[in-house]
Protein backbone atom coordinates (compact mmCIF):
# COMPACT_ATOMS: atom_id res chain seq x y z
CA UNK A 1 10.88 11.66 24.36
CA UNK A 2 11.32 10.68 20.73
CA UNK A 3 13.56 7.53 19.76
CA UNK A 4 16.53 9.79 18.20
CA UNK A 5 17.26 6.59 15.65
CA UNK A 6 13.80 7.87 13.83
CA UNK A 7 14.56 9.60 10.95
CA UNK A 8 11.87 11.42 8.19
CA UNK A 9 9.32 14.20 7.79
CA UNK A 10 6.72 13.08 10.71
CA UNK A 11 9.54 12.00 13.13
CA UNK A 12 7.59 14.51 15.96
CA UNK A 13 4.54 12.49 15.66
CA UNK A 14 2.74 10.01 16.82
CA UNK A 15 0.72 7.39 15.69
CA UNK A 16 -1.61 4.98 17.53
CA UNK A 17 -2.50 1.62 15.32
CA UNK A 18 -5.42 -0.46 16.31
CA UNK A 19 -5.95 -1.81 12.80
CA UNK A 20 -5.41 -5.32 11.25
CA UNK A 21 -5.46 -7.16 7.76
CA UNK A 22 -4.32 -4.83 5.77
CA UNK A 23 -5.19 -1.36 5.01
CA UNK A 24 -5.32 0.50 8.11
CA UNK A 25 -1.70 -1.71 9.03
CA UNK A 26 -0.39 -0.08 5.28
CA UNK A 27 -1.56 3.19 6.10
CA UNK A 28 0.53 2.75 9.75
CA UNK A 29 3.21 1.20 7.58
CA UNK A 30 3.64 4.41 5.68
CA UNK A 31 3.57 6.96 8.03
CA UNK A 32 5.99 4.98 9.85
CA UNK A 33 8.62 4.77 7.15
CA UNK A 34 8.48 8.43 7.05
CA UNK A 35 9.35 8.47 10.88
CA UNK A 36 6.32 8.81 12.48
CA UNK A 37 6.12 6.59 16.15
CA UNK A 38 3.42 4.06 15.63
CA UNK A 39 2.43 2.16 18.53
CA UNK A 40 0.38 -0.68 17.14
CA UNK A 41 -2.09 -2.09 19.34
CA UNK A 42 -2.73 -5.81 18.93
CA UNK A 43 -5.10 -8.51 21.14
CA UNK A 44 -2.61 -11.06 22.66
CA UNK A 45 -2.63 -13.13 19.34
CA UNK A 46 -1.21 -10.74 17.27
CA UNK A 47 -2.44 -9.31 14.41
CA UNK A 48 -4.08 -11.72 11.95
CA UNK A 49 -1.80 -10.50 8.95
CA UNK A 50 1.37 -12.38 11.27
CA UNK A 51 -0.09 -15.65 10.03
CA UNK A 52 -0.84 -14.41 6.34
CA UNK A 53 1.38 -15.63 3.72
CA UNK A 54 4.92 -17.22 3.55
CA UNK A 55 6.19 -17.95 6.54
CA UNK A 56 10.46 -18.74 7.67
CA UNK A 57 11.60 -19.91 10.64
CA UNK A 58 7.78 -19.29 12.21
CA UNK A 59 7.87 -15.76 11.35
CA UNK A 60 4.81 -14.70 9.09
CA UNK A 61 7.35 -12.70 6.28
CA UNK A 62 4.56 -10.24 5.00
CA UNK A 63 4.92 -8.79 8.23
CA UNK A 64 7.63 -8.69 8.62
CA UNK A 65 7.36 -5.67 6.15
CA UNK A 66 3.99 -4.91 6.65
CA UNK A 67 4.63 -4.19 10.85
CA UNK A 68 8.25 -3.25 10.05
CA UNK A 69 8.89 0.18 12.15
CA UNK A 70 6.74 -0.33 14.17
CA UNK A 71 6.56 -0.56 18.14
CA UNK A 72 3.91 -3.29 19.04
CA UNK A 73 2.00 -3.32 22.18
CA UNK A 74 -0.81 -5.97 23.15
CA UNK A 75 -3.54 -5.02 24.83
CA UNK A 76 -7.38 -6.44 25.61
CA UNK A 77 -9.14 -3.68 24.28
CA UNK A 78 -12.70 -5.64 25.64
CA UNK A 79 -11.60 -4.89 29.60
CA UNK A 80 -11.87 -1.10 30.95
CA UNK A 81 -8.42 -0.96 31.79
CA UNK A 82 -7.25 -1.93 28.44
CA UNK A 83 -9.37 0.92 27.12
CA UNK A 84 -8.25 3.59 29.23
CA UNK A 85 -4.66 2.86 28.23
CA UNK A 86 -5.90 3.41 24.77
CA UNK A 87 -6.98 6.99 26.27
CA UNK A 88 -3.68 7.86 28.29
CA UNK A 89 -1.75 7.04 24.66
CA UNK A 90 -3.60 9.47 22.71
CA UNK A 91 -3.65 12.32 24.80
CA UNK A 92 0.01 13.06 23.47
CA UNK A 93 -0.73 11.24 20.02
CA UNK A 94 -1.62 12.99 16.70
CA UNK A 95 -2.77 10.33 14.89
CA UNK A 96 -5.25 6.77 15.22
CA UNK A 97 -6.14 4.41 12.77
CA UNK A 98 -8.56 2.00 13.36
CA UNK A 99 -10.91 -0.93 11.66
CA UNK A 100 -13.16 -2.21 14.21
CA UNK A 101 -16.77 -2.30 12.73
CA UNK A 102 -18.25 0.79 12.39
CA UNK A 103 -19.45 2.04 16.16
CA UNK A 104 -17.48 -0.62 17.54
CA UNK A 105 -15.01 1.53 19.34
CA UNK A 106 -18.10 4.29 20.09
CA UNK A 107 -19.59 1.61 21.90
CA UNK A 108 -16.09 0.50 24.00
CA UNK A 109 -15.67 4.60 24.82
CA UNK A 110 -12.93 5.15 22.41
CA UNK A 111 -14.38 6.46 19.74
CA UNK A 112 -13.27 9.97 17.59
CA UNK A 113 -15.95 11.62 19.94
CA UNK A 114 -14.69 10.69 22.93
CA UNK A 115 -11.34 10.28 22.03
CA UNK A 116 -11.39 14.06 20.77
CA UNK A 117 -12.42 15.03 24.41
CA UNK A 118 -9.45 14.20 25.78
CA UNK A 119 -7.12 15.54 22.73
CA UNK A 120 -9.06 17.97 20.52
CA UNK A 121 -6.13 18.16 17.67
CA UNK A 122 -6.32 14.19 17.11
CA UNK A 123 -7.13 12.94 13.74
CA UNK A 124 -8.64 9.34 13.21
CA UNK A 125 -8.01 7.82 10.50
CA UNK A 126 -11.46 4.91 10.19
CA UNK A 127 -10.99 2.27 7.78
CA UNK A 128 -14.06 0.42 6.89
CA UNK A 129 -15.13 -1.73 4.08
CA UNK A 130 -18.29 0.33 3.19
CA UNK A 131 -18.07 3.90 5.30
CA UNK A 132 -19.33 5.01 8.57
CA UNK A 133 -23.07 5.21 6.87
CA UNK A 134 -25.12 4.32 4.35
CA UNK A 135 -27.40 1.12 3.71
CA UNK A 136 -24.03 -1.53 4.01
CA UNK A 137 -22.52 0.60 7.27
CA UNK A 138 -21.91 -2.80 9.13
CA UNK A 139 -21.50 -5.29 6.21
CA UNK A 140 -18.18 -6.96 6.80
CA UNK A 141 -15.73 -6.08 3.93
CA UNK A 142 -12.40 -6.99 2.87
CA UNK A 143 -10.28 -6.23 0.33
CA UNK A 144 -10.81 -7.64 -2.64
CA UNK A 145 -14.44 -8.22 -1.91
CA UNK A 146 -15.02 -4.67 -2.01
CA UNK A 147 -13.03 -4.57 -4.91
CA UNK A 148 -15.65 -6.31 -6.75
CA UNK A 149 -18.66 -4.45 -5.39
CA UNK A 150 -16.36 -1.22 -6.23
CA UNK A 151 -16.53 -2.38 -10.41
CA UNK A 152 -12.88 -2.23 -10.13
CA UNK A 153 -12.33 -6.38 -10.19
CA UNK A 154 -14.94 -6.25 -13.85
CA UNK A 155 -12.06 -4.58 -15.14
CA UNK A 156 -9.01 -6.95 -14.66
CA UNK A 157 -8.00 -9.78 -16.82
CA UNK A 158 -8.73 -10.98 -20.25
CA UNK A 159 -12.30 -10.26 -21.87
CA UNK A 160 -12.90 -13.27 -22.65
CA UNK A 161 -12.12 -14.99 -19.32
CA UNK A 162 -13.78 -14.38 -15.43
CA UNK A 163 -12.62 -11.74 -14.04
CA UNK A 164 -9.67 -11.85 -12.35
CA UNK A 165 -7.55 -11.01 -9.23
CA UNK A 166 -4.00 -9.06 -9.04
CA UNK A 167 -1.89 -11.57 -6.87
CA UNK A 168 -1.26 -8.84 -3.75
CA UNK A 169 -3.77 -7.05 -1.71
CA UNK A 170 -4.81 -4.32 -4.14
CA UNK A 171 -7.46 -2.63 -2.77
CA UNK A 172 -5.84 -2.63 0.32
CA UNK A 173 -3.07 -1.07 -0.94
CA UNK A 174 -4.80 1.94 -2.46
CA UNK A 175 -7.00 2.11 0.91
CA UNK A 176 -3.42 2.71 3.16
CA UNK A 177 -2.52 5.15 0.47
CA UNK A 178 -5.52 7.64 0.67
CA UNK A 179 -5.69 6.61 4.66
CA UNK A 180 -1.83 8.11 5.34
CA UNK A 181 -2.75 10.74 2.69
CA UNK A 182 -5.68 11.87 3.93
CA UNK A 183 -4.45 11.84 7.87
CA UNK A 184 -1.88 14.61 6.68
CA UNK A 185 -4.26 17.02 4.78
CA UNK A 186 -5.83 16.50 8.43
CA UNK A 187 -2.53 16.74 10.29
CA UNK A 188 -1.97 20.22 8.56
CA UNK A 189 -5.62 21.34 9.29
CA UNK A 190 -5.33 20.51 12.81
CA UNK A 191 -2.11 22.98 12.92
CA UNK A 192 -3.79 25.36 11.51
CA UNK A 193 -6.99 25.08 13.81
CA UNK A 194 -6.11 23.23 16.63
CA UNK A 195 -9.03 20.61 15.69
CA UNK A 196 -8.54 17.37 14.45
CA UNK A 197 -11.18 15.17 12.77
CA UNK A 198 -12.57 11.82 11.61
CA UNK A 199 -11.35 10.43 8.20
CA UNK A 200 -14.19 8.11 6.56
CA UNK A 201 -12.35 5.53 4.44
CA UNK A 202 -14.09 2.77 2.74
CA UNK A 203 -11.98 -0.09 0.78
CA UNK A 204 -14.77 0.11 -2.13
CA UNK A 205 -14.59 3.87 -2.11
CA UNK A 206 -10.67 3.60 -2.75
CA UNK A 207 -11.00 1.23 -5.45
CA UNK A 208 -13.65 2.59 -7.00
CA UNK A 209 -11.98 5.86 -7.12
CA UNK A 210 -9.52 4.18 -10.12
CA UNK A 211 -12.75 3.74 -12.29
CA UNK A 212 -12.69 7.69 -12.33
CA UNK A 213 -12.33 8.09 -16.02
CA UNK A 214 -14.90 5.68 -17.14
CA UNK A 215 -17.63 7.17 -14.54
CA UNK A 216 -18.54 10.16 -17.13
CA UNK A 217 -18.24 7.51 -20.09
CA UNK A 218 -21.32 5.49 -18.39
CA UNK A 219 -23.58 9.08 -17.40
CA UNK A 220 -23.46 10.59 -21.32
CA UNK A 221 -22.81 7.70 -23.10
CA UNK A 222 -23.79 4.66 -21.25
CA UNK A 223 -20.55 3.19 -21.87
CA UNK A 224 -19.77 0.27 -19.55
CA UNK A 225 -16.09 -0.61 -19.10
CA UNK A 226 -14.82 -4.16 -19.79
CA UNK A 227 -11.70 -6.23 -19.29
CA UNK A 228 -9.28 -5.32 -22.25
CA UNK A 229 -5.97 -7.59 -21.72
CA UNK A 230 -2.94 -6.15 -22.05
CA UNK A 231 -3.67 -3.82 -24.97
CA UNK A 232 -5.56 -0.36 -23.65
CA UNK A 233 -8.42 0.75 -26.00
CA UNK A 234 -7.97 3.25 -28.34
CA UNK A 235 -4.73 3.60 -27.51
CA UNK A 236 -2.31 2.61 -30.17
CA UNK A 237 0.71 1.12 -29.72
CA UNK A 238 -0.07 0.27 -25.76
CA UNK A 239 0.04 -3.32 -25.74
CA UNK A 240 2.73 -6.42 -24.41
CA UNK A 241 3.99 -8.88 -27.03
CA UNK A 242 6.12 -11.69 -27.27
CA UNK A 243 9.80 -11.88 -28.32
CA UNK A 244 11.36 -15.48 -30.11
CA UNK A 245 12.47 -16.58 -26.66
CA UNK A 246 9.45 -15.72 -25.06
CA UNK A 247 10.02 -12.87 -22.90
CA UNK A 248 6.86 -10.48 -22.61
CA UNK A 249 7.83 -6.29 -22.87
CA UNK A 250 5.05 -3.69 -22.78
CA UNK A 251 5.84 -0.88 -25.12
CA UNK A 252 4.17 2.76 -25.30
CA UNK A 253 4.11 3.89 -28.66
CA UNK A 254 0.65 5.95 -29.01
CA UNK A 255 1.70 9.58 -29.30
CA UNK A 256 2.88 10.68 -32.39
CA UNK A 257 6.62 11.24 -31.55
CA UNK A 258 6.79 7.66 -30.23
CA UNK A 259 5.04 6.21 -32.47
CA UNK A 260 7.60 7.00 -35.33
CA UNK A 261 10.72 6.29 -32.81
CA UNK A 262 8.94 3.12 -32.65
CA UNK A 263 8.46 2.16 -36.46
CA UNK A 264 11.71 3.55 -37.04
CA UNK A 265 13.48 1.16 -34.34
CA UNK A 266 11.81 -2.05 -36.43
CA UNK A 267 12.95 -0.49 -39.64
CA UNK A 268 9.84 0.60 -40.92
CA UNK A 269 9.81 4.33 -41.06
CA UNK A 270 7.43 4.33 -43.79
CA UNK A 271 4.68 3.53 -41.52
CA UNK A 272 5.69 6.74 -39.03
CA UNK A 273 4.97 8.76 -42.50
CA UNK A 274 1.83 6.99 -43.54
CA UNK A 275 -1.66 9.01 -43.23
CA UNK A 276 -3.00 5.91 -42.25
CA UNK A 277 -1.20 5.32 -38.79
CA UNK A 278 0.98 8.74 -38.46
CA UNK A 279 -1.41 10.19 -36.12
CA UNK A 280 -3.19 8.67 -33.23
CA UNK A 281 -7.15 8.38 -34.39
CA UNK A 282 -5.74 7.04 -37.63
CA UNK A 283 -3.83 4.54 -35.82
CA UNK A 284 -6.62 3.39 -34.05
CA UNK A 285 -8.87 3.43 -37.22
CA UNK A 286 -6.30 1.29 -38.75
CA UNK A 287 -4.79 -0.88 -35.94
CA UNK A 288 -4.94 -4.14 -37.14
CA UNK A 289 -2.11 -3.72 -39.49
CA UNK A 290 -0.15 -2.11 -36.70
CA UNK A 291 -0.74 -4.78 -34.27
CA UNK A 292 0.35 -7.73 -36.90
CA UNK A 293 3.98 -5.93 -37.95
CA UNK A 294 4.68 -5.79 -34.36
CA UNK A 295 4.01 -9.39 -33.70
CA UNK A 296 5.82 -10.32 -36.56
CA UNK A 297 8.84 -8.59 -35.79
CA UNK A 298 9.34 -9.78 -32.01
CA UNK A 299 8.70 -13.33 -33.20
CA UNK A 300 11.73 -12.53 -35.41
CA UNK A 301 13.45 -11.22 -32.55
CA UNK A 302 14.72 -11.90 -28.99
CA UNK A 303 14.73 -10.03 -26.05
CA UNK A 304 18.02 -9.12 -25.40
CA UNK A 305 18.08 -8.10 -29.34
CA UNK A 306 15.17 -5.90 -28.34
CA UNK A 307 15.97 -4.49 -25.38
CA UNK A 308 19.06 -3.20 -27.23
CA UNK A 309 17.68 -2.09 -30.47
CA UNK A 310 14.74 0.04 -28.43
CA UNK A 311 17.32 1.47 -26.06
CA UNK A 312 19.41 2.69 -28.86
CA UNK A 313 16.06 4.24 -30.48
CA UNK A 314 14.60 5.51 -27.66
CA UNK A 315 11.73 3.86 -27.42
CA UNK A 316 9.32 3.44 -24.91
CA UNK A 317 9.19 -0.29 -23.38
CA UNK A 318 9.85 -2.47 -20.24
CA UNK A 319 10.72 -5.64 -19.89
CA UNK A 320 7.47 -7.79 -17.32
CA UNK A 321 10.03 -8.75 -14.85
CA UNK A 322 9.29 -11.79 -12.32
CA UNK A 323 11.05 -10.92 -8.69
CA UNK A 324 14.17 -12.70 -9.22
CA UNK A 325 14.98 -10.75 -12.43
CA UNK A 326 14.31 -7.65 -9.71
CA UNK A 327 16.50 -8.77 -7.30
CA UNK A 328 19.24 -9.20 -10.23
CA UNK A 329 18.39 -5.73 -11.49
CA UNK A 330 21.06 -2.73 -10.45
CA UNK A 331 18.78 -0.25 -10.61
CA UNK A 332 16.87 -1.87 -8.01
CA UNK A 333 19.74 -1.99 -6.31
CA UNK A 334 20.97 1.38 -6.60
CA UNK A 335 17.84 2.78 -5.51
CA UNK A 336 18.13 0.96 -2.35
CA UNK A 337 14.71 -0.91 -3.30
CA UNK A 338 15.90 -3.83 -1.63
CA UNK A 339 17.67 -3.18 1.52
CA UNK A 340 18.70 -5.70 4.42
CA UNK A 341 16.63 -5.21 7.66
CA UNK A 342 17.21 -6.44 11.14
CA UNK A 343 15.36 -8.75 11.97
CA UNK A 344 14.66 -10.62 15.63
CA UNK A 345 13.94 -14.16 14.44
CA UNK A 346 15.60 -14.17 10.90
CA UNK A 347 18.88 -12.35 11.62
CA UNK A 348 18.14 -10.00 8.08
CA UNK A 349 15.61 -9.73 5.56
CA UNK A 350 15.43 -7.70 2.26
CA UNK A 351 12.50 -5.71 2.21
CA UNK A 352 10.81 -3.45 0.15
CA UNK A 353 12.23 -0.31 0.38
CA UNK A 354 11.26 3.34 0.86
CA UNK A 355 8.47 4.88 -1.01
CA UNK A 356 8.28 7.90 -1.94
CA UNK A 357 11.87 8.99 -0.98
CA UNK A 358 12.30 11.82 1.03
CA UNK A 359 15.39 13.45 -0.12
CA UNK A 360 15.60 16.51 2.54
CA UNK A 361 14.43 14.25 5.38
CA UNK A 362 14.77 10.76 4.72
CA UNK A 363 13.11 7.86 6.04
CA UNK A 364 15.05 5.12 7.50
CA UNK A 365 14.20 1.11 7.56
CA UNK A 366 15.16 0.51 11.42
CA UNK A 367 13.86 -2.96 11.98
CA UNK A 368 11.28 -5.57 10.66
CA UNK A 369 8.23 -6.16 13.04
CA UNK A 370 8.89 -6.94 16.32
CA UNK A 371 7.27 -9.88 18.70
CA UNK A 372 3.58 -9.36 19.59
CA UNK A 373 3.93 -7.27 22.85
CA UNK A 374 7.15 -6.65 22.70
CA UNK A 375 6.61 -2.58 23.76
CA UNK A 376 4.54 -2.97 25.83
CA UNK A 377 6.31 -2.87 28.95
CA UNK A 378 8.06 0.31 27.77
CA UNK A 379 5.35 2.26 26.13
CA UNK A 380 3.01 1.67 29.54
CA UNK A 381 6.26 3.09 31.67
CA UNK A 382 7.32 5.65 29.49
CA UNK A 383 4.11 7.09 27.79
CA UNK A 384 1.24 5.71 30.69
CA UNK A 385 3.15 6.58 33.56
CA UNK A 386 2.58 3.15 35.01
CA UNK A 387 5.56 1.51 37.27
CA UNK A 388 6.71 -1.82 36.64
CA UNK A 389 4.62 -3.39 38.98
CA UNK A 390 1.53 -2.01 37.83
CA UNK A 391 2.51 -3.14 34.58
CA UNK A 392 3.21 -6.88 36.06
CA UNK A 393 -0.57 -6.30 37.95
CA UNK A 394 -1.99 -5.72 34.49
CA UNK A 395 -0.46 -8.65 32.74
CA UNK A 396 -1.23 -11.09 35.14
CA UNK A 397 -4.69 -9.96 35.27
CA UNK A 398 -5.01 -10.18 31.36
CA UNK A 399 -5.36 -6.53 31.09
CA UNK A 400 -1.71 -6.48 28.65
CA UNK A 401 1.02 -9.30 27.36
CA UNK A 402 4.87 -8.63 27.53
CA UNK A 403 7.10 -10.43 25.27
CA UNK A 404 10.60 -9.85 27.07
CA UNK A 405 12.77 -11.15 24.41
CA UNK A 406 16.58 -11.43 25.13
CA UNK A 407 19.48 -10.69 22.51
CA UNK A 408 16.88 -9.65 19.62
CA UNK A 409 17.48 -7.79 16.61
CA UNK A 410 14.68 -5.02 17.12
CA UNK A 411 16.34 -4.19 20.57
């Protein structure tokens, strides 16, 4: 029986997590928020991403979002019994994700090929740092490590500074993107066909995927892709600057129609009508010159001057906002990008919110994560068709863990 407080597109299906730290946990994350039931799966300890991060009050608060929707079960997946629960959970699930090394969980007797004997529609999603095969198959990967062997990390930062890092799991990010992604193009063949499949997802495979456009530059013109800064090559205006009171705004002025909006808004519409920078080669040809009257004029200028003068000529800019000028921001706000969330140890938290927004079906933001093990119990009864005290007879043989907290938020 579904929980009726599940709202969203995928509210009739059902997810099984056994993935940790962080992309196959994102890609659980997502299909969650749309309303899918995800049973995570974690060993007794929790999942390692609970310590990662901030913490309040003891509770780990990335996640808090990151496990948010989610119902969390603990099981030891190294005894047999742990593993067949694994199997009496999917055989009415649509979906797994998974990160174990690749033939970990062929080895344990829960792999796609023997999971699919026992439900032939189910769709795993694998999450690995270098794929199922190939020469680096069972090279450990994280994140941003594949990032790096991906090319992606060459690309960040300053060129004339080491490379470096975006302050959030990127890669990771991009990875639980194409994983929820690809497990519904999968979802809708298994409908179709009644056969589900493996998904192959590697981290550096994700990120590399963002180097698309410069992957033809390299093959006919042996053009290798560098570190830029803010400003994106030959692509002019497309760079940040610096007002009087030192606020940074990025502003998009290299097609032609915004390029003269722009010149106009600084009160130099002679430059919109110049050959030498009223088209886009020329501008590049010529943008020294461009660059320098810009600078000038936000030195001259601060940002709440700008801000007003671009809005009132359309221009196209934004403002590099630091969280607290987020959490001040209305349209934040009215977009419900920052909603309160229950919350068993921390009463409420604001969380990000919904992504994308379903506007027919719309996810809902139920709870933040719950205590390792708190489902268990329930899940094993409801789903496993144990009783009670075959549940008890499993924890106390360290088959499962039970949290049984009282008077919590997530109840």
């Amino acid at each position: 029986m579904f929980d009726q407080n599940r709202t969203g597109p995928l509210k009739a299906y059902r997810v099984i997590e056994m993935a940790s730290t962080a992309a196959g946990p994102i890609c659980g994350r997502m299909m969650a928020d749309a309303g899918a039931e995800v049973i995570k799966i974690e060993p007794f300890s929790g999942d390692p991403i609970r310590t990662a991060g901030k913490q309040n009050k003891g509770k780990g608060l990335y996640s808090a979002s990151l496990l948010r929707n989610k119902d969390s079960i603990a099981v030891n997946l190294k005894s047999v019994e742990g593993r067949a629960i694994v199997k009496k959970l999917v055989g009415d699930a649509d979906v797994v994700i998974q990160n174990f090394l690749p033939g970990k969980l062929d080895a344990w007797g829960i792999g796609y090929k023997q999971l699919s004997k026992i439900n032939p529609a189910i769709v795993m999603v694998s999450v690995s740092g270098y794929g199922q095969s190939g020469p680096l198959r069972d090279k450990r990967g994280y994140g941003v490590i594949c990032e790096a062997f991906s090319g992606l990390r060459h690309i960040i930062g300053d060129p004339d500074r080491p490379p470096a890092r975006v302050a959030m799991a990127m890669t990771d990010y991009i990875t639980g993107i194409y994983g929820a992604m690809g497990a519904m193009m999968a979802l809708v063949n298994a409908k179709d066909t009644g056969i589900g499949q493996e998904i192959d997802l590697a981290l550096y495979e994700a990120a590399f995927s963002l180097l698309e456009t410069h992957v033809p530059n390299y093959d006919q013109l042996g053009a290798i892709v560098n570190r830029v800064g803010p400003a994106l090559p030959d692509s002019v205006v497309n760079n940040l600057y610096r007002t009087r009171d030192e606020v940074y705004l990025h502003v998009q002025g290299s097609q032609d129609p915004g390029f003269a909006r722009l010149m106009n808004a600084i009160g130099r519409p002679d430059m919109a009508e110049d050959e030498r920078y009223m088209t886009r080669r020329a501008r590049v040809t010529n943008s020294e010159y461009v660059e320098q009257t810009l600078v000038a004029w936000f030195t001259e200028h601060d940002a709440a001057d700008v801000e007003r003068i671009f809005t009132d000529g359309d221009v196209t800019f934004g403002r590099i906002n630091t969280m607290d000028k987020v959490f001040e921001d209305p349209h934040f706000h009215a977009r419900d990008m920052l909603p309160k969330v229950p919350d068993d140890v921390l009463g409420e938290v604001v969380l990000a919110g919904l992504v994308p927004k379903f506007l027919g079906t719309p996810g809902k933001l139920r709870h933040s994560a719950k205590p390792i093990g708190f489902d268990t119990e329930r899940v094993l009864t409801d789903f496993c068709g144990f009783s009670k005290d075959e549940v008890s007879r499993l924890e106390t043989e360290g088959v499962v863990k039970c949290a049984r907290a009282e008077n919590s938020a997530s109840e």
